[in-house]
C-alpha atoms as a PDB file:
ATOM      1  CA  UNK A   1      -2.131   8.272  48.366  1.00  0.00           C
ATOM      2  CA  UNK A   2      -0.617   8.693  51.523  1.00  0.00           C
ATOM      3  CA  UNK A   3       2.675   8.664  52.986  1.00  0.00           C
ATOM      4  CA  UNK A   4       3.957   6.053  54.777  1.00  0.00           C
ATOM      5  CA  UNK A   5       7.518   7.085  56.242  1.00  0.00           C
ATOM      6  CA  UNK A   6       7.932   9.999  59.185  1.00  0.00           C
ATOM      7  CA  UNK A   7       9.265  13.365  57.948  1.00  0.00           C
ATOM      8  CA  UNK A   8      13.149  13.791  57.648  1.00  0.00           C
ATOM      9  CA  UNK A   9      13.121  16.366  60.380  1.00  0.00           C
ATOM     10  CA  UNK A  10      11.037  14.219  62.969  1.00  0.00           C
ATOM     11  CA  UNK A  11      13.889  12.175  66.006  1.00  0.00           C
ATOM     12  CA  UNK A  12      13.362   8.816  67.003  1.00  0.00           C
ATOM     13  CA  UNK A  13      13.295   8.852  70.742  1.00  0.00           C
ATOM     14  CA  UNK A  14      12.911  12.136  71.350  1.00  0.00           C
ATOM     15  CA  UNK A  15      16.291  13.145  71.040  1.00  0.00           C
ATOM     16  CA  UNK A  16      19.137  13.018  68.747  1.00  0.00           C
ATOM     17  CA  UNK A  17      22.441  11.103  69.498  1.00  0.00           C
ATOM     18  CA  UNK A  18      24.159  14.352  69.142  1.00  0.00           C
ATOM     19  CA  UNK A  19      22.253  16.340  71.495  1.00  0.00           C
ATOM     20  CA  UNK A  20      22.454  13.478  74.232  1.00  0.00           C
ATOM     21  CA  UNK A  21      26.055  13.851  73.397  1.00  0.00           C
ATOM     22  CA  UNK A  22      26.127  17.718  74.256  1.00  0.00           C
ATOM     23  CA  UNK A  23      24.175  17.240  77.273  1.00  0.00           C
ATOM     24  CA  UNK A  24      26.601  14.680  78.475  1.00  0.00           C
ATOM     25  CA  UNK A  25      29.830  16.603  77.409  1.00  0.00           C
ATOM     26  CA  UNK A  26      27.834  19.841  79.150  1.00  0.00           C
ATOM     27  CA  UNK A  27      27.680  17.727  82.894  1.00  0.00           C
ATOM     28  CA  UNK A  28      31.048  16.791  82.438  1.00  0.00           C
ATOM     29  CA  UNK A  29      32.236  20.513  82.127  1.00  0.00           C
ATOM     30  CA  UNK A  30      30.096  21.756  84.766  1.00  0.00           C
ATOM     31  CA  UNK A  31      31.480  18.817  87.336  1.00  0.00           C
ATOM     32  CA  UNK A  32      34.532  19.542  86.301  1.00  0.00           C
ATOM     33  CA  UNK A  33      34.356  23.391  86.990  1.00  0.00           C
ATOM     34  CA  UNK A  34      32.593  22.540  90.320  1.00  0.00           C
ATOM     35  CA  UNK A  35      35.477  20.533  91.501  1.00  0.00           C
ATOM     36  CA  UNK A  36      37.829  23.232  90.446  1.00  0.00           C
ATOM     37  CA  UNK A  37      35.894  25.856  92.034  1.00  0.00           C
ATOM     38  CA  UNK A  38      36.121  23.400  95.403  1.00  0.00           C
ATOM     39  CA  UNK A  39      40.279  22.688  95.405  1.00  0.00           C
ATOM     40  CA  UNK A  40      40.956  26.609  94.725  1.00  0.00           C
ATOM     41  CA  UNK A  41      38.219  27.230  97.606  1.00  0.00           C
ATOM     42  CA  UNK A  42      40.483  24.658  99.968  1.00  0.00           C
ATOM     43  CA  UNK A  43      44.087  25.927  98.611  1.00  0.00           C
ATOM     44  CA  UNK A  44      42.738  29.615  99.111  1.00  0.00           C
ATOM     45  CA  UNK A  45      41.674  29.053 102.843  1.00  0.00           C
ATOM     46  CA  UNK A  46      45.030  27.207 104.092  1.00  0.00           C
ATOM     47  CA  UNK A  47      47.095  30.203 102.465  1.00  0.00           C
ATOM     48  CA  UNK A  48      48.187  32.349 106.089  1.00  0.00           C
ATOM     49  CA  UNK A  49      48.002  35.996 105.263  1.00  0.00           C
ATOM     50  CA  UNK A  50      50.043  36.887 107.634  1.00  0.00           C
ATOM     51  CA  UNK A  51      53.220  34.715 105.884  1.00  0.00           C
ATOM     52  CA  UNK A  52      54.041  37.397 103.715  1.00  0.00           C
ATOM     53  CA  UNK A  53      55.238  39.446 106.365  1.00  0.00           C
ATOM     54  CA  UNK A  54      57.619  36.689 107.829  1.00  0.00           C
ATOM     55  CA  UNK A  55      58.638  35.350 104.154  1.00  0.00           C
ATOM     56  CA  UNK A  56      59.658  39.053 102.764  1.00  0.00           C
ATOM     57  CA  UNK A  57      60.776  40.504 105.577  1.00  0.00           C
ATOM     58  CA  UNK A  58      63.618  43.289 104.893  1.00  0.00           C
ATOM     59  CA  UNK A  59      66.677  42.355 106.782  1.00  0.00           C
ATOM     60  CA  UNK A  60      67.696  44.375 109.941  1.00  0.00           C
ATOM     61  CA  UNK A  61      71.024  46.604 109.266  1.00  0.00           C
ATOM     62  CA  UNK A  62      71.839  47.040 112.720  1.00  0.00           C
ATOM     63  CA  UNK A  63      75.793  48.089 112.757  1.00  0.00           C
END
């Protein structure tokens, strides 16, 4: 007598709707760090380093 049904454990189509899930929500995280990564990149490079020494200047006591 054989069996005529696949094994619990064996996936139809390879993979599992969770896993395609994962993989999905995975992409989505890694685009979203990217474009993170990208706007701090842009906001970093217009900050002027020398602002800092205009903006907290200490104020001239001349009497």
């Amino acid at each position: 007598m054989q069996l005529k049904s696949k094994p619990a454990t064996a996936i139809t189509g390879g993979e599992s709707a969770y896993t395609r899930e994962r993989k999905t929500h995975a992409l989505v995280l890694e685009t979203a760090d990217a474009l993170r990564e990208e706007q701090r990149r842009a906001d970093f490079a217009s900050i002027d380093s020398k602002a800092s020494k205009w903006r907290y200047s200490v104020p001239s006591t001349k009497a």
